[in-house]
C-alpha atoms as a PDB file:
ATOM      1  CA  UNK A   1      -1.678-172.309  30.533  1.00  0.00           C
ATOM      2  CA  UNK A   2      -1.961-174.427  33.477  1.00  0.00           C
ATOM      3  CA  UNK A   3      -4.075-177.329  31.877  1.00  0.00           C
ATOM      4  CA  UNK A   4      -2.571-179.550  29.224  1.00  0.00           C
ATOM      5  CA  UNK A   5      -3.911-181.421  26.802  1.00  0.00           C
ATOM      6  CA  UNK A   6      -2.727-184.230  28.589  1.00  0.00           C
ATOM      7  CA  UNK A   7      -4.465-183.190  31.957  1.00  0.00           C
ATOM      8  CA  UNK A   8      -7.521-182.231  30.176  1.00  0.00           C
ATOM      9  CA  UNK A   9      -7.906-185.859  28.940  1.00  0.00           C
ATOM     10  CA  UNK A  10      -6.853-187.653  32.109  1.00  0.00           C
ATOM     11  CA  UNK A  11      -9.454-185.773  34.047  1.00  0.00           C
ATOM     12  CA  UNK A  12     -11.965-186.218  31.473  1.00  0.00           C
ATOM     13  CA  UNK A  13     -11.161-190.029  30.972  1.00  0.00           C
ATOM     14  CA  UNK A  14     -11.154-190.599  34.732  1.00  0.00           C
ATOM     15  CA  UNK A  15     -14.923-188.853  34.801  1.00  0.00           C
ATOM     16  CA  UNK A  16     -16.241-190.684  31.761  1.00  0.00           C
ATOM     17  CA  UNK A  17     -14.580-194.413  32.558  1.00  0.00           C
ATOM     18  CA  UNK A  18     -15.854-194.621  35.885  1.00  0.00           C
ATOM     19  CA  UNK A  19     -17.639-198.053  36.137  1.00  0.00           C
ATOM     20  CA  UNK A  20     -17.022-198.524  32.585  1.00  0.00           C
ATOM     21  CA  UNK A  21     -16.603-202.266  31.522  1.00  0.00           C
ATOM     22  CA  UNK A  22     -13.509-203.519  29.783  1.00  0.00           C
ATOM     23  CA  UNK A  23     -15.259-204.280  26.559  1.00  0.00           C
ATOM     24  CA  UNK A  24     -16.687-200.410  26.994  1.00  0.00           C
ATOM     25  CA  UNK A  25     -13.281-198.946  27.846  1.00  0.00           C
ATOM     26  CA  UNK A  26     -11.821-200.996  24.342  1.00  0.00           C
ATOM     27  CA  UNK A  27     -14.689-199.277  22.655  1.00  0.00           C
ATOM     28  CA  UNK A  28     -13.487-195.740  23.716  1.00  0.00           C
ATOM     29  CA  UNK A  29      -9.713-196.499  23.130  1.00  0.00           C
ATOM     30  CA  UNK A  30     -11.105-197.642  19.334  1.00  0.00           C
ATOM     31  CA  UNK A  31     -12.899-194.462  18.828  1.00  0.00           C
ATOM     32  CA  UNK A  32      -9.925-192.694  20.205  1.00  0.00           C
ATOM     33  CA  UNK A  33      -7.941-194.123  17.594  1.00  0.00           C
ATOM     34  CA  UNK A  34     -10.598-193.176  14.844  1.00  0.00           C
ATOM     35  CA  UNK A  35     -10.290-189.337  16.030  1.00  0.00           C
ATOM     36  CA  UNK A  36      -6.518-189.700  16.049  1.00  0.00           C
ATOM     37  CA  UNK A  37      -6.628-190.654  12.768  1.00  0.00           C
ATOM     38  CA  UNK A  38      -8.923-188.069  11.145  1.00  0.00           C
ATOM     39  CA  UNK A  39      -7.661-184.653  13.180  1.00  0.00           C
ATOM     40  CA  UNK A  40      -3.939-186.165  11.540  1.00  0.00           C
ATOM     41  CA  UNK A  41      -5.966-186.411   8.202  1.00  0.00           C
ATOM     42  CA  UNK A  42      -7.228-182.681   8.459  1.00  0.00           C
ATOM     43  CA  UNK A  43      -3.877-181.402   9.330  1.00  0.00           C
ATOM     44  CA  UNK A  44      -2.213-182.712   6.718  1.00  0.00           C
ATOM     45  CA  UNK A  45      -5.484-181.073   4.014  1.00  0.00           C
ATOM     46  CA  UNK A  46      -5.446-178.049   2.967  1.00  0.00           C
ATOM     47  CA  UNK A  47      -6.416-175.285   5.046  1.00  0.00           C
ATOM     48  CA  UNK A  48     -10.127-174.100   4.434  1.00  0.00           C
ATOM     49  CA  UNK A  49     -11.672-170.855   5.867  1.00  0.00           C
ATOM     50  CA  UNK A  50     -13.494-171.905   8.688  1.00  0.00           C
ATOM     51  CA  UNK A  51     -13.974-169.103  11.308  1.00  0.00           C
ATOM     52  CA  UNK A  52     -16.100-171.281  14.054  1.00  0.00           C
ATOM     53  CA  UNK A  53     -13.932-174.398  13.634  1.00  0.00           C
ATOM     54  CA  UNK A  54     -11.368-175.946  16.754  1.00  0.00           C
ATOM     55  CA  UNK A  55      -7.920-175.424  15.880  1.00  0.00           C
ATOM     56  CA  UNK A  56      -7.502-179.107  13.957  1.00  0.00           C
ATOM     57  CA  UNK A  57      -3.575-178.876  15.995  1.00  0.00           C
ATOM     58  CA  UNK A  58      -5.308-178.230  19.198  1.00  0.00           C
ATOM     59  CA  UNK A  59      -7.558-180.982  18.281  1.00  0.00           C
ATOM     60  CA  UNK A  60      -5.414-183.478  17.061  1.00  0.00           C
ATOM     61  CA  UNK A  61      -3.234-182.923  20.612  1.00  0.00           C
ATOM     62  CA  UNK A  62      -6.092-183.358  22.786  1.00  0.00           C
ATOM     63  CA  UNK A  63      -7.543-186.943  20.144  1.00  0.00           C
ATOM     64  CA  UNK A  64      -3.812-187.894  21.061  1.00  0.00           C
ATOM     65  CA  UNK A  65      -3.975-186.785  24.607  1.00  0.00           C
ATOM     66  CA  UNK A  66      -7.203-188.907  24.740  1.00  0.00           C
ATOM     67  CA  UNK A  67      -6.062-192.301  23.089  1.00  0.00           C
ATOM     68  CA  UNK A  68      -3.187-192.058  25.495  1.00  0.00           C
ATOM     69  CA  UNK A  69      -5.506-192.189  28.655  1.00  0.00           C
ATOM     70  CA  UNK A  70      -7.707-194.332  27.296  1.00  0.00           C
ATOM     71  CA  UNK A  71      -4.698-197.121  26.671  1.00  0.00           C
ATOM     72  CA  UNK A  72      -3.570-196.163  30.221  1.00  0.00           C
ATOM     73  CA  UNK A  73      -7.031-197.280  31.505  1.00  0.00           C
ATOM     74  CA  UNK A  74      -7.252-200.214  29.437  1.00  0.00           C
ATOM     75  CA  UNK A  75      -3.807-201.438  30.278  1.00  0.00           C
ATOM     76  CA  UNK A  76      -4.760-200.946  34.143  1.00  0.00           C
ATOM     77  CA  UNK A  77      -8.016-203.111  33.841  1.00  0.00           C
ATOM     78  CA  UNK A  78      -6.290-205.858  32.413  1.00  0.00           C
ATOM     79  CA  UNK A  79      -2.989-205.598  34.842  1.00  0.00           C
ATOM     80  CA  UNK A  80      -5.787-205.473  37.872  1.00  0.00           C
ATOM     81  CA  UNK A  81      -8.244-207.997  36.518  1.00  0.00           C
ATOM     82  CA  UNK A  82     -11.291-205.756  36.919  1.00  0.00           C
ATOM     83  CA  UNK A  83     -14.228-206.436  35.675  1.00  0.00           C
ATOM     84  CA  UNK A  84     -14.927-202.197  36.425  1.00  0.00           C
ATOM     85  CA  UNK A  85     -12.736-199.276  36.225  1.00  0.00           C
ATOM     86  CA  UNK A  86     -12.732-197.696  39.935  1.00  0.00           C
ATOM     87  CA  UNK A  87     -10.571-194.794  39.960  1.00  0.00           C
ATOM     88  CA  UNK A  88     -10.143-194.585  43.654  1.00  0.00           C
ATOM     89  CA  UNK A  89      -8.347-198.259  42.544  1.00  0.00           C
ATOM     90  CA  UNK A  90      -6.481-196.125  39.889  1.00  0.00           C
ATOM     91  CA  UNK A  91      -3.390-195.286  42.023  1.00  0.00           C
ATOM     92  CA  UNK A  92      -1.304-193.327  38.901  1.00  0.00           C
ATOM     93  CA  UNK A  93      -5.309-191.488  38.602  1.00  0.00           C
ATOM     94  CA  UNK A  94      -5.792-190.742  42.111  1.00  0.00           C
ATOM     95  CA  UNK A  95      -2.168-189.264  42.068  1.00  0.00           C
ATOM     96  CA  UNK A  96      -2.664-186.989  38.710  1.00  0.00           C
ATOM     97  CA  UNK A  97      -5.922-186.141  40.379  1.00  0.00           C
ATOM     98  CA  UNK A  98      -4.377-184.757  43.543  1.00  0.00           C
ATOM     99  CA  UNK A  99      -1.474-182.869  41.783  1.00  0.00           C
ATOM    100  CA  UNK A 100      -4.088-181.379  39.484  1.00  0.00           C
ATOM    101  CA  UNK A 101      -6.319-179.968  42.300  1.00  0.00           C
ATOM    102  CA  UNK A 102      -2.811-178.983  44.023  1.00  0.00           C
ATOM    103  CA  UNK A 103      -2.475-176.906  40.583  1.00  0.00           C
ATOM    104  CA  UNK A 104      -6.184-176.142  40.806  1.00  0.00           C
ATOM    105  CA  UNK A 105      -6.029-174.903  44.175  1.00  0.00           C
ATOM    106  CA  UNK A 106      -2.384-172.802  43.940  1.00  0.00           C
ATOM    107  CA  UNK A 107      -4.010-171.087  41.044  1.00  0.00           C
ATOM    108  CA  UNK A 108      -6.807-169.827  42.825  1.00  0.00           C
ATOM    109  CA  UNK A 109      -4.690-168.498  45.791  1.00  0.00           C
ATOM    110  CA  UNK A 110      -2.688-166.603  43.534  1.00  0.00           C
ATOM    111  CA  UNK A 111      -5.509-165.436  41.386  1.00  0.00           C
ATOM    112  CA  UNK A 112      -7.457-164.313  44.809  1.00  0.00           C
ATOM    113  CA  UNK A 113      -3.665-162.657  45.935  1.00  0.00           C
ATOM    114  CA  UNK A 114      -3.749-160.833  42.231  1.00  0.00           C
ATOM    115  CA  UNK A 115      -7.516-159.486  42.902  1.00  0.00           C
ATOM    116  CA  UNK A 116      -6.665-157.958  46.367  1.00  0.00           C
ATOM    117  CA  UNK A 117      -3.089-156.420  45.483  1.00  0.00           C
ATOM    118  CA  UNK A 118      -5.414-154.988  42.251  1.00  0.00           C
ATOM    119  CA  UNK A 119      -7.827-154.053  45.259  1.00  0.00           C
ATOM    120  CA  UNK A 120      -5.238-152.321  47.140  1.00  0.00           C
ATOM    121  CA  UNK A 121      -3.690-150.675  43.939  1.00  0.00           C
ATOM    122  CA  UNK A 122      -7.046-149.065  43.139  1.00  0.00           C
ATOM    123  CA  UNK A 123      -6.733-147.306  46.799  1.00  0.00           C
ATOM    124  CA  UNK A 124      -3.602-146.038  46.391  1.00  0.00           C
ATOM    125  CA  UNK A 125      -2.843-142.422  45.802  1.00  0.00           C
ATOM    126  CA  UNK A 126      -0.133-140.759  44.115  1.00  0.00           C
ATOM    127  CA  UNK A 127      -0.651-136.907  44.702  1.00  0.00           C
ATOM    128  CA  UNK A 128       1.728-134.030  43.713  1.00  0.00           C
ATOM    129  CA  UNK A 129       1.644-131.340  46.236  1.00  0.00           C
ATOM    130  CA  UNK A 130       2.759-127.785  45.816  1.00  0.00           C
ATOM    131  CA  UNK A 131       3.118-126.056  49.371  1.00  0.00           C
ATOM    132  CA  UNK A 132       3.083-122.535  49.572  1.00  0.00           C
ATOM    133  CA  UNK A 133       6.949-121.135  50.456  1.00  0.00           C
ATOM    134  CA  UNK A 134       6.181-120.543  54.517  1.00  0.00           C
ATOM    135  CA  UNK A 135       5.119-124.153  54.614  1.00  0.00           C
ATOM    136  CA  UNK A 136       7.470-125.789  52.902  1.00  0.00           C
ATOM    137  CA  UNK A 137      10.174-124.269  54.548  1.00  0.00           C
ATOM    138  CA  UNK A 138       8.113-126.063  57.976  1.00  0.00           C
ATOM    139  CA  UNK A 139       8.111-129.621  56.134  1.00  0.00           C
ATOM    140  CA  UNK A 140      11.624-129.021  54.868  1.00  0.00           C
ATOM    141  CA  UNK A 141      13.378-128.210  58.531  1.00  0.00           C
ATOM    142  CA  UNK A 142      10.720-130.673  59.978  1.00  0.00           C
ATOM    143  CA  UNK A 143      12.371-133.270  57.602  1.00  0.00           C
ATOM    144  CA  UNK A 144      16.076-132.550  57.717  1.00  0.00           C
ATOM    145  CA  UNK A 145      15.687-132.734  61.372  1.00  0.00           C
ATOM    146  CA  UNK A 146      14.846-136.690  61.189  1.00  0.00           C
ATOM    147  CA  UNK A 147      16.152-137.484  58.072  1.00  0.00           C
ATOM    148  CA  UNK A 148      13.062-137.907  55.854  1.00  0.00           C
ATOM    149  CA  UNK A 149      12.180-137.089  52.377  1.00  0.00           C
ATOM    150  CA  UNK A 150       9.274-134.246  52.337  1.00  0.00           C
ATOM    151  CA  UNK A 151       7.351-137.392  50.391  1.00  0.00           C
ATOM    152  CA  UNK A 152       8.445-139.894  53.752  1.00  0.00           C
ATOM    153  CA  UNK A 153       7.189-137.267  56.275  1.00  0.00           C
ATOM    154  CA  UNK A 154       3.926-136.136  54.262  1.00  0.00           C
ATOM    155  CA  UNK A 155       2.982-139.605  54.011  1.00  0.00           C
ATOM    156  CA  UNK A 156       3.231-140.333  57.516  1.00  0.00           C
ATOM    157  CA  UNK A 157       1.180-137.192  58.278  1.00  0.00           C
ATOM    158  CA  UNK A 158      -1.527-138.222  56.004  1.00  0.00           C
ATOM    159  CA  UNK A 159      -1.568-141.773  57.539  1.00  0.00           C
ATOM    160  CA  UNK A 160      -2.075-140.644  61.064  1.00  0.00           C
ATOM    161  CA  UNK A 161      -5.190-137.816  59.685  1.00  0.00           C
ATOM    162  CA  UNK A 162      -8.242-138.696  61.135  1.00  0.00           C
ATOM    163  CA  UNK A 163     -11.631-137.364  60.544  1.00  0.00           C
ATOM    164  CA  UNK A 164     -14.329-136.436  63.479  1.00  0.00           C
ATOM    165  CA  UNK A 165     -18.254-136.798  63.285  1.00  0.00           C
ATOM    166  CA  UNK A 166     -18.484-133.221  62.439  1.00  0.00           C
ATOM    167  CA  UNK A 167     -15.722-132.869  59.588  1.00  0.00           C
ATOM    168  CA  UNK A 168     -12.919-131.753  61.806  1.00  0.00           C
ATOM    169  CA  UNK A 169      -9.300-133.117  60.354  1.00  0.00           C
ATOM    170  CA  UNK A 170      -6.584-133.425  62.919  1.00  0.00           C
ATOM    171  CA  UNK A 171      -3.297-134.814  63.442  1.00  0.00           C
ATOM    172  CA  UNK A 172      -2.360-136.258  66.885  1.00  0.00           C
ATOM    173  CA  UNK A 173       0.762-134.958  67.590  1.00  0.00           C
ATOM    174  CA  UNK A 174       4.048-137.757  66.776  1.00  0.00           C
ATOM    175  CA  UNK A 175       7.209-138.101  65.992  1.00  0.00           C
ATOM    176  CA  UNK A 176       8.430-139.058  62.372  1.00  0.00           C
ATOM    177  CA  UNK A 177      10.726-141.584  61.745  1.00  0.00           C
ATOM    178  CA  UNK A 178      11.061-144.873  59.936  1.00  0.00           C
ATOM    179  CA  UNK A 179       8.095-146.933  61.422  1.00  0.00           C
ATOM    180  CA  UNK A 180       8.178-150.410  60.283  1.00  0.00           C
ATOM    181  CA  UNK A 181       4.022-149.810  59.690  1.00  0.00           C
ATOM    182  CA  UNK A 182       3.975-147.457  57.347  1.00  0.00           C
ATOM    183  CA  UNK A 183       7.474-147.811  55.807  1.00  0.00           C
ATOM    184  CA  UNK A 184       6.812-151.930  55.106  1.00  0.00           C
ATOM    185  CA  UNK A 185       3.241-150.402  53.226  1.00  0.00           C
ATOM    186  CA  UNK A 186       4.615-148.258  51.027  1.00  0.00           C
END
């Protein structure tokens, strides 16, 4: 999971106490403590059937993770002396913030690097080949001779195939060998 409870509620506190007063920001750390209280309450009850409802755990972490921030806030008005909560003045906000949309941002790089390897993957193909015996005697001298696999040396046929206007496949004459292009994408 890459959010916590814990980041969850500091981005969500930052959002909500933004030009808050102190006397509002008390209010929210009281109601915090409320919600504390009764998600503790319904984990200790007994368990009822209730197919729709949060997880009262998952619940009672994020009430937790929210009183937390909220006393963080608080704590900060009253070292500062603000009459507002500013969180650009917030530096221990600003630098959760950044290492959050560092997180943010890493996450979607790698989720974008995921989507084009699966991209890639769906291109690939993995054919089995049966060669009549005249030809793969050909392949199999053709490969011995530079020290390919009949796999290495069909592959690097197939990558050099091109196609002309009217249908016509051809193969440019080459040499096989271990060419750091096609070797490095396979």
């Amino acid at each position: 999971m890459i959010w916590t409870s814990e980041d969850v509620a500091r981005d969500q506190v930052r959002r909500q106490a933004a030009g808050m007063t102190v006397r509002q920001v008390d209010q929210a750390v009281d109601t915090a403590v409320v919600r504390v209280r009764e998600t503790r309450e319904e984990l200790r009850s007994p368990v009822s059937a209730r197919e729709f409802a949060p997880d009262p755990e998952e619940l009672a972490d994020r009430w937790a993770a929210l009183l937390t921030e909220w006393q963080r806030v608080a704590a900060h008005l009253t070292a500062s002396g603000a009459g507002l909560y500013d969180g650009d003045q917030d530096e221990t906000g600003c630098a959760w913030a950044r290492e959050r949309e560092e997180r943010r941002a890493t996450a979607l790089r790698n989720h974008a690097a995921w989507t084009e390897q699966q991209r890639e993957k769906r291109d690939e193909l993995c054919a089995e080949l049966w060669l009549d015996a005249a030809t793969g005697r050909r392949v199999r001298a053709a490969t011995a001779r530079v020290g390919l696999t009949p796999n290495e040396i069909l592959a690097q046929v197939a990558g050099r195939v091109t196609v002309d206007d009217d249908g016509a496949v051809s193969v440019a004459p080459f040499t096989p060998g271990r060419t750091a292009g096609l070797d490095e994408e396979r």
